[in-house]
N, C-alpha and C. Protein backbone atom coordinates (compact mmCIF):
# COMPACT_ATOMS: atom_id res chain seq x y z
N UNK A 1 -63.58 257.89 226.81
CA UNK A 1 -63.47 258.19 228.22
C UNK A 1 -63.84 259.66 228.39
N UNK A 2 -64.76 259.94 229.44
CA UNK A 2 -65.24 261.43 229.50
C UNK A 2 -63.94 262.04 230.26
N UNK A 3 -64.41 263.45 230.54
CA UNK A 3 -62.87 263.98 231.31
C UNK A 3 -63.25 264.01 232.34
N UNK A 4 -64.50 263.98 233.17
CA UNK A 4 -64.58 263.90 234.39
C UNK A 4 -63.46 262.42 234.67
N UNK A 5 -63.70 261.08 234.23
CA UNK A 5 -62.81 260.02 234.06
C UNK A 5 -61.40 260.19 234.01
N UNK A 6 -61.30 260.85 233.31
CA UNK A 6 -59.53 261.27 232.50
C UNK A 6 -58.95 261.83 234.22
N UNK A 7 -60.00 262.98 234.50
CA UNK A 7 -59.61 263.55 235.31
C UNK A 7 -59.19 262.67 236.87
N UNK A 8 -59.90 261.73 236.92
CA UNK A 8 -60.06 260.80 238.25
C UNK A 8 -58.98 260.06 237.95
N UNK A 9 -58.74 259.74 236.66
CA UNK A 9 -57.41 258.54 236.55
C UNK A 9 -56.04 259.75 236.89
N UNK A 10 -55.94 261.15 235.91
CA UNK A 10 -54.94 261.63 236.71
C UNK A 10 -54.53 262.25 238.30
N UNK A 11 -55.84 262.60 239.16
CA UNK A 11 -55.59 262.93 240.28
C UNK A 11 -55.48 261.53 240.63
N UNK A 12 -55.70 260.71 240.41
CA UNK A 12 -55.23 258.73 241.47
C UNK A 12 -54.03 259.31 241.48
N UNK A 13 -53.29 258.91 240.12
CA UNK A 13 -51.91 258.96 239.82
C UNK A 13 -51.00 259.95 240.41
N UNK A 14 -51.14 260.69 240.67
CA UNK A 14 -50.84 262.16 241.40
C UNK A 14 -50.77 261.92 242.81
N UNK A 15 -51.36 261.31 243.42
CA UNK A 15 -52.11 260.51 244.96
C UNK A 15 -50.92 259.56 244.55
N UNK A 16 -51.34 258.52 244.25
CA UNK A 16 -50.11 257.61 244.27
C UNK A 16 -48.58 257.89 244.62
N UNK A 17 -48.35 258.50 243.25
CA UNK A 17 -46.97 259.40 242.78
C UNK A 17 -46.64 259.62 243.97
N UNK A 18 -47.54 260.30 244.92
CA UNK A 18 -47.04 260.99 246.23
C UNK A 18 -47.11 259.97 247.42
N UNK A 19 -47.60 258.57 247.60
CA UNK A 19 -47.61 257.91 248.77
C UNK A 19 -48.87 258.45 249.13
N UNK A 20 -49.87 259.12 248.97
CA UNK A 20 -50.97 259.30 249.87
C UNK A 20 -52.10 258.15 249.64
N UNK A 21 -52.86 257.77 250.59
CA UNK A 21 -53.82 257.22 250.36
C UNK A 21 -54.88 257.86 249.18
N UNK A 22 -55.38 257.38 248.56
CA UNK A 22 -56.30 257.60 247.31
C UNK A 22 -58.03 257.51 247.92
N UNK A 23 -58.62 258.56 247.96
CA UNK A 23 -59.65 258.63 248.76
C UNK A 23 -61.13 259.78 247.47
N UNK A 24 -62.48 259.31 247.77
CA UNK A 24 -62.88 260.14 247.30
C UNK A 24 -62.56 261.92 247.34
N UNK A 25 -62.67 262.47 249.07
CA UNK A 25 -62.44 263.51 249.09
C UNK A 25 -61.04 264.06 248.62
N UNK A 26 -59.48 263.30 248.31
CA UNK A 26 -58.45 263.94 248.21
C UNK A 26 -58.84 264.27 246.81
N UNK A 27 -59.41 262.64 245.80
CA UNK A 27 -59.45 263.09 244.56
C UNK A 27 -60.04 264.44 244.01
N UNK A 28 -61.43 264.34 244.83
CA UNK A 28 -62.22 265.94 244.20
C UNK A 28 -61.79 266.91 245.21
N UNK A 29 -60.58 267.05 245.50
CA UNK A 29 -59.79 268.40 245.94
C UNK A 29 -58.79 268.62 244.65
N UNK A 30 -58.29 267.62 244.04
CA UNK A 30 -57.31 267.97 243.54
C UNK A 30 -57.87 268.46 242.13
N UNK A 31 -59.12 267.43 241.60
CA UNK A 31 -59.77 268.13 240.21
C UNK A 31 -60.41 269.47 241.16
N UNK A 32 -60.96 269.98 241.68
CA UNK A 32 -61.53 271.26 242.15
C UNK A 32 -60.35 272.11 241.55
N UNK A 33 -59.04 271.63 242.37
CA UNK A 33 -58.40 272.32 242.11
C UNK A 33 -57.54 273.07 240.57
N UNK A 34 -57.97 271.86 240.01
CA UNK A 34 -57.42 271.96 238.64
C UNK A 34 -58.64 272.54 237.68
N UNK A 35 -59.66 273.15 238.40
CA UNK A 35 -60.62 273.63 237.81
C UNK A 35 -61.17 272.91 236.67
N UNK A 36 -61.99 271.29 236.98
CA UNK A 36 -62.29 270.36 236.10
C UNK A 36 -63.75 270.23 236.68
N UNK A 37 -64.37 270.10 235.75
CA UNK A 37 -65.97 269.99 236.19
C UNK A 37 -66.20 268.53 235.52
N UNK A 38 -66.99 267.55 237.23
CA UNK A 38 -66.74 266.66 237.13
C UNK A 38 -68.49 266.01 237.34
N UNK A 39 -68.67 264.94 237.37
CA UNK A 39 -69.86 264.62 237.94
C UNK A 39 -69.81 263.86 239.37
N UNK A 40 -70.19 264.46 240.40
CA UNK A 40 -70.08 263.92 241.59
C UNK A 40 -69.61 262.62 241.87
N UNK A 41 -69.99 261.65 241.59
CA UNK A 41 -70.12 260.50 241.57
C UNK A 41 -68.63 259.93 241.31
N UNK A 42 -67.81 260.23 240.57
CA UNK A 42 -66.82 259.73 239.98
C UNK A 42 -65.76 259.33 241.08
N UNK A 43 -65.57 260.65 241.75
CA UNK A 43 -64.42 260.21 242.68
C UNK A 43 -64.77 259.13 243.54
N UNK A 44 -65.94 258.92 244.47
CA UNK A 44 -66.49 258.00 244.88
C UNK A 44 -66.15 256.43 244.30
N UNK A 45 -66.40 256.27 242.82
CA UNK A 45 -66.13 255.60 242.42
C UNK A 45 -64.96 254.96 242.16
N UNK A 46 -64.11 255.82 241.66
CA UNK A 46 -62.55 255.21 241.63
C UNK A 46 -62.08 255.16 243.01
N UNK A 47 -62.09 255.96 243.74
CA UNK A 47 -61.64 255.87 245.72
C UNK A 47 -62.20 254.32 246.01
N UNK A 48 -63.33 253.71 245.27
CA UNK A 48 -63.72 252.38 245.99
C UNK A 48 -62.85 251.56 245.16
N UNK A 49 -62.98 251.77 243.89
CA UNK A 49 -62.22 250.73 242.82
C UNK A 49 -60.84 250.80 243.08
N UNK A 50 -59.82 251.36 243.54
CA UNK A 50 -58.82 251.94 243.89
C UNK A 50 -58.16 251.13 245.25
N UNK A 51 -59.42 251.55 246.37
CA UNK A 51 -58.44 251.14 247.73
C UNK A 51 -58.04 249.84 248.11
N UNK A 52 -58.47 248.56 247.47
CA UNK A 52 -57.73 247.22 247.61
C UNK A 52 -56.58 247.18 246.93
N UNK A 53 -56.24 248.31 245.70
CA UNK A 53 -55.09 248.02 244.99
C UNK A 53 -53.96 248.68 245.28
N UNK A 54 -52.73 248.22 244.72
CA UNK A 54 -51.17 249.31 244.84
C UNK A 54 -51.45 249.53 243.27
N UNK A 55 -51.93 250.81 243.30
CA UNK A 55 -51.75 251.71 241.84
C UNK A 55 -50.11 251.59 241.15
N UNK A 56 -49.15 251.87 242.09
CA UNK A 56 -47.62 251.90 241.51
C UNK A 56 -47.58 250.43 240.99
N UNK A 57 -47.62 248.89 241.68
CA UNK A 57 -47.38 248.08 241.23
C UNK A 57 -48.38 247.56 240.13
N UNK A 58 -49.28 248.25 240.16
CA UNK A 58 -50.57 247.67 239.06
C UNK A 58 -50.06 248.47 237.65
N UNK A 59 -49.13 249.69 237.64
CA UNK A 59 -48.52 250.48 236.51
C UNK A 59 -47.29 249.75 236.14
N UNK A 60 -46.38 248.96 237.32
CA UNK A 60 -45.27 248.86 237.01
C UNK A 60 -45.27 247.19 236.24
N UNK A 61 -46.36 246.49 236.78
CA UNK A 61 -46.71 245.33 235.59
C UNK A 61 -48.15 245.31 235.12
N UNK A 62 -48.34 246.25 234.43
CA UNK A 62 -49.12 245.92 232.86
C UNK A 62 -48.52 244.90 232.19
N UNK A 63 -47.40 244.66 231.59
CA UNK A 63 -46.94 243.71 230.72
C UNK A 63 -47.06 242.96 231.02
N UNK A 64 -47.24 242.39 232.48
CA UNK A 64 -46.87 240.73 233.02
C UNK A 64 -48.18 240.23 232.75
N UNK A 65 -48.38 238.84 232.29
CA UNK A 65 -49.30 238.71 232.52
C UNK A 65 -49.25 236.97 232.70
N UNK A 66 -50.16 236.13 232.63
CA UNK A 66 -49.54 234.77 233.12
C UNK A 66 -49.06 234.40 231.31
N UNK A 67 -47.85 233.44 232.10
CA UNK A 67 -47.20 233.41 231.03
C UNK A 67 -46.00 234.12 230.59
N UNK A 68 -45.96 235.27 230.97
CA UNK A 68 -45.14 235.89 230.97
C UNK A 68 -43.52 235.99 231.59
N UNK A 69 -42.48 236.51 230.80
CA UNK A 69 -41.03 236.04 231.78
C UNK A 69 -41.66 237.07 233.49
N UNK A 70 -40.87 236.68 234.18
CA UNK A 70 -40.56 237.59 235.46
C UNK A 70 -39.96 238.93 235.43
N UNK A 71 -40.27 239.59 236.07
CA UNK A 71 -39.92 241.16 235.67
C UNK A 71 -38.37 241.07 235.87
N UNK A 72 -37.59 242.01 235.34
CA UNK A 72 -36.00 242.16 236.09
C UNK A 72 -35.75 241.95 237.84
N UNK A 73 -36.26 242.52 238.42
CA UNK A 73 -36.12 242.64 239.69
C UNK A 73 -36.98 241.23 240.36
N UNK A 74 -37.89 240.28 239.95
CA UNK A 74 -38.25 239.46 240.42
C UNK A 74 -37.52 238.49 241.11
N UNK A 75 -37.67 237.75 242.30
CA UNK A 75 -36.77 236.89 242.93
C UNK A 75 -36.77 235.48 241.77
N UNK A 76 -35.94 234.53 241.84
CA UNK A 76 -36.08 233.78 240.94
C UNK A 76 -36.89 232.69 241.93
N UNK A 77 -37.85 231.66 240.75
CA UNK A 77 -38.15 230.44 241.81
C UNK A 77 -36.92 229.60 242.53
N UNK A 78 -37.94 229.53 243.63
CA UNK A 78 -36.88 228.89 244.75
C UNK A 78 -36.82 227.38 244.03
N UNK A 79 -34.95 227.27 243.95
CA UNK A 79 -34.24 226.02 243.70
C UNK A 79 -33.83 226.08 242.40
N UNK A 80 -34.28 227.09 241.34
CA UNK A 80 -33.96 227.29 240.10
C UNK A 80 -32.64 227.74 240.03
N UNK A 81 -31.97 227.95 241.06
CA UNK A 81 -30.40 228.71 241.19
C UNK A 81 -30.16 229.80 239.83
N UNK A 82 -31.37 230.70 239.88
CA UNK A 82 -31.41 231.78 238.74
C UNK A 82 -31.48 231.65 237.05
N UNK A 83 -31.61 229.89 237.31
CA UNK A 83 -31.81 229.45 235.81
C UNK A 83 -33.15 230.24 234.82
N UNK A 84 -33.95 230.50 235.57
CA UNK A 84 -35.25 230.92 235.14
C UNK A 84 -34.57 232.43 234.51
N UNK A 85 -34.26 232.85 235.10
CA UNK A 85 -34.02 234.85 234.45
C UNK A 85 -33.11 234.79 233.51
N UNK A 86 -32.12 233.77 233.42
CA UNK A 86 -31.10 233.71 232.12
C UNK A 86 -31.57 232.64 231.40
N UNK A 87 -32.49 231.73 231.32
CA UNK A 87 -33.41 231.29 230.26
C UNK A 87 -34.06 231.99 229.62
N UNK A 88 -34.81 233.44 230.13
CA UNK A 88 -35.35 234.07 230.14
C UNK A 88 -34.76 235.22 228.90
N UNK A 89 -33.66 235.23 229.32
CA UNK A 89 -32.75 236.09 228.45
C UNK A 89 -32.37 235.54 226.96
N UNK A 90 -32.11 234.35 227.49
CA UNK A 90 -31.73 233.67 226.25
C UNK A 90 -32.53 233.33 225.35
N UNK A 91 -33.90 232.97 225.79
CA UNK A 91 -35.17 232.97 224.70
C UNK A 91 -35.41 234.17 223.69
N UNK A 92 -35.51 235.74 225.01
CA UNK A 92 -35.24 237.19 224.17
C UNK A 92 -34.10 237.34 222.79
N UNK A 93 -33.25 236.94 223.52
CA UNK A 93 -31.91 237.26 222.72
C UNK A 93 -32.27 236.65 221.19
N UNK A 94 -32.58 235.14 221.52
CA UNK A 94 -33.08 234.16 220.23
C UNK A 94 -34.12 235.01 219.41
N UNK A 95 -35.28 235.05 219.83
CA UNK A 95 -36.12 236.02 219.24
C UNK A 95 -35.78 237.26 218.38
N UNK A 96 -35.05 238.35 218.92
CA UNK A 96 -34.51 239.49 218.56
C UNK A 96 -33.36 238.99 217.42
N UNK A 97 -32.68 237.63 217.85
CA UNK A 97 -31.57 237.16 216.73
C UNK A 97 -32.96 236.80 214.93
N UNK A 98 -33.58 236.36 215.35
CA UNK A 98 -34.54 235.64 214.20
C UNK A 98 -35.53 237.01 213.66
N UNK A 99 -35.56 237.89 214.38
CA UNK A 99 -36.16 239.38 213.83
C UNK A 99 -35.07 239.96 212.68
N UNK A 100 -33.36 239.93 213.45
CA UNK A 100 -32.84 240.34 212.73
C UNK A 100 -32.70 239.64 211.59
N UNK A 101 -32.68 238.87 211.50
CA UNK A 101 -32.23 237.66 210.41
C UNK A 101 -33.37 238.06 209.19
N UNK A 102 -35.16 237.96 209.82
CA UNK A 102 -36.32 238.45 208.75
C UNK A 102 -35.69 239.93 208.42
N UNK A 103 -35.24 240.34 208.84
CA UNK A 103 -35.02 241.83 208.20
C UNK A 103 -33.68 241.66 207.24
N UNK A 104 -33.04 240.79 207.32
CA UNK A 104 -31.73 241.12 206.29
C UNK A 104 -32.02 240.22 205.28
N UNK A 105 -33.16 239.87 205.21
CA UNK A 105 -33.73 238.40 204.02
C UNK A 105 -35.05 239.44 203.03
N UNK A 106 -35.16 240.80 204.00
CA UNK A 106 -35.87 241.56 202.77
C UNK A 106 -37.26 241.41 203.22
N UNK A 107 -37.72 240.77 204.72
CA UNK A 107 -38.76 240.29 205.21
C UNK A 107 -39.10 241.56 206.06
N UNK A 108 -38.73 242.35 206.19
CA UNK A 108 -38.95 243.57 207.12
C UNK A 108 -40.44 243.66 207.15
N UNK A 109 -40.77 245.03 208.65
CA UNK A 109 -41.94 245.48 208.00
C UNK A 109 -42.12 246.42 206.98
N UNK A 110 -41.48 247.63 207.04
CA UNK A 110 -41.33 248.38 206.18
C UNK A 110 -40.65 248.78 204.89
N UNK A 111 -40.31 247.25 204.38
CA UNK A 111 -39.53 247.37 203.26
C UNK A 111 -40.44 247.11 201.74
């Protein structure tokens, strides 16, 4: 990734962070400001790739993906009477129980 790039992904984030709309001109105010030499073009680019999305919620699920449990805060499906988020738990818990178990059998990674 060049730093003109680097630079466009941290002024978004910065924009975001703050509630402002994410726009070519805010971005190349803020690298100007940070004294980053950029190639014109860039901010343009992410300001278009950018404005259909919520940057905060596109950071806050990376992990999710299909397939995936529901985040903590997710509503549960309607009629599941919250069965889904403590299934959810209980699969984790199982998992993390059978990690511990490979590790006290000498199966570790680092042993």
């Amino acid at each position: 990734m060049s730093n003109s790039e680097l630079a466009c992904v941290y002024a978004a984030l910065i924009l975001a962070d703050d509630d402002v709309a994410i726009t070519s001109e805010k971005l190349t105010t803020i690298m100007k400001a940070a004294g980053v030499d950029f190639e014109p073009y860039w901010p343009g680019l992410f300001a278009k790739a950018l404005e259909s999305c919520d940057l905060k919620s596109l950071i806050t699920n990376v992990g999710s993906g299909v397939g995936a449990a529901p985040a903590a805060g997710a509503p549960a499906a309607a009629g599941d009477g919250g069965a889904a988020p403590a299934a959810a738990k209980e699969e984790a818990k199982k998992e993390e129980e059978e990690e511990e178990e490979d590790d006290d059998m000498g199966f570790g990674l680092f042993d």
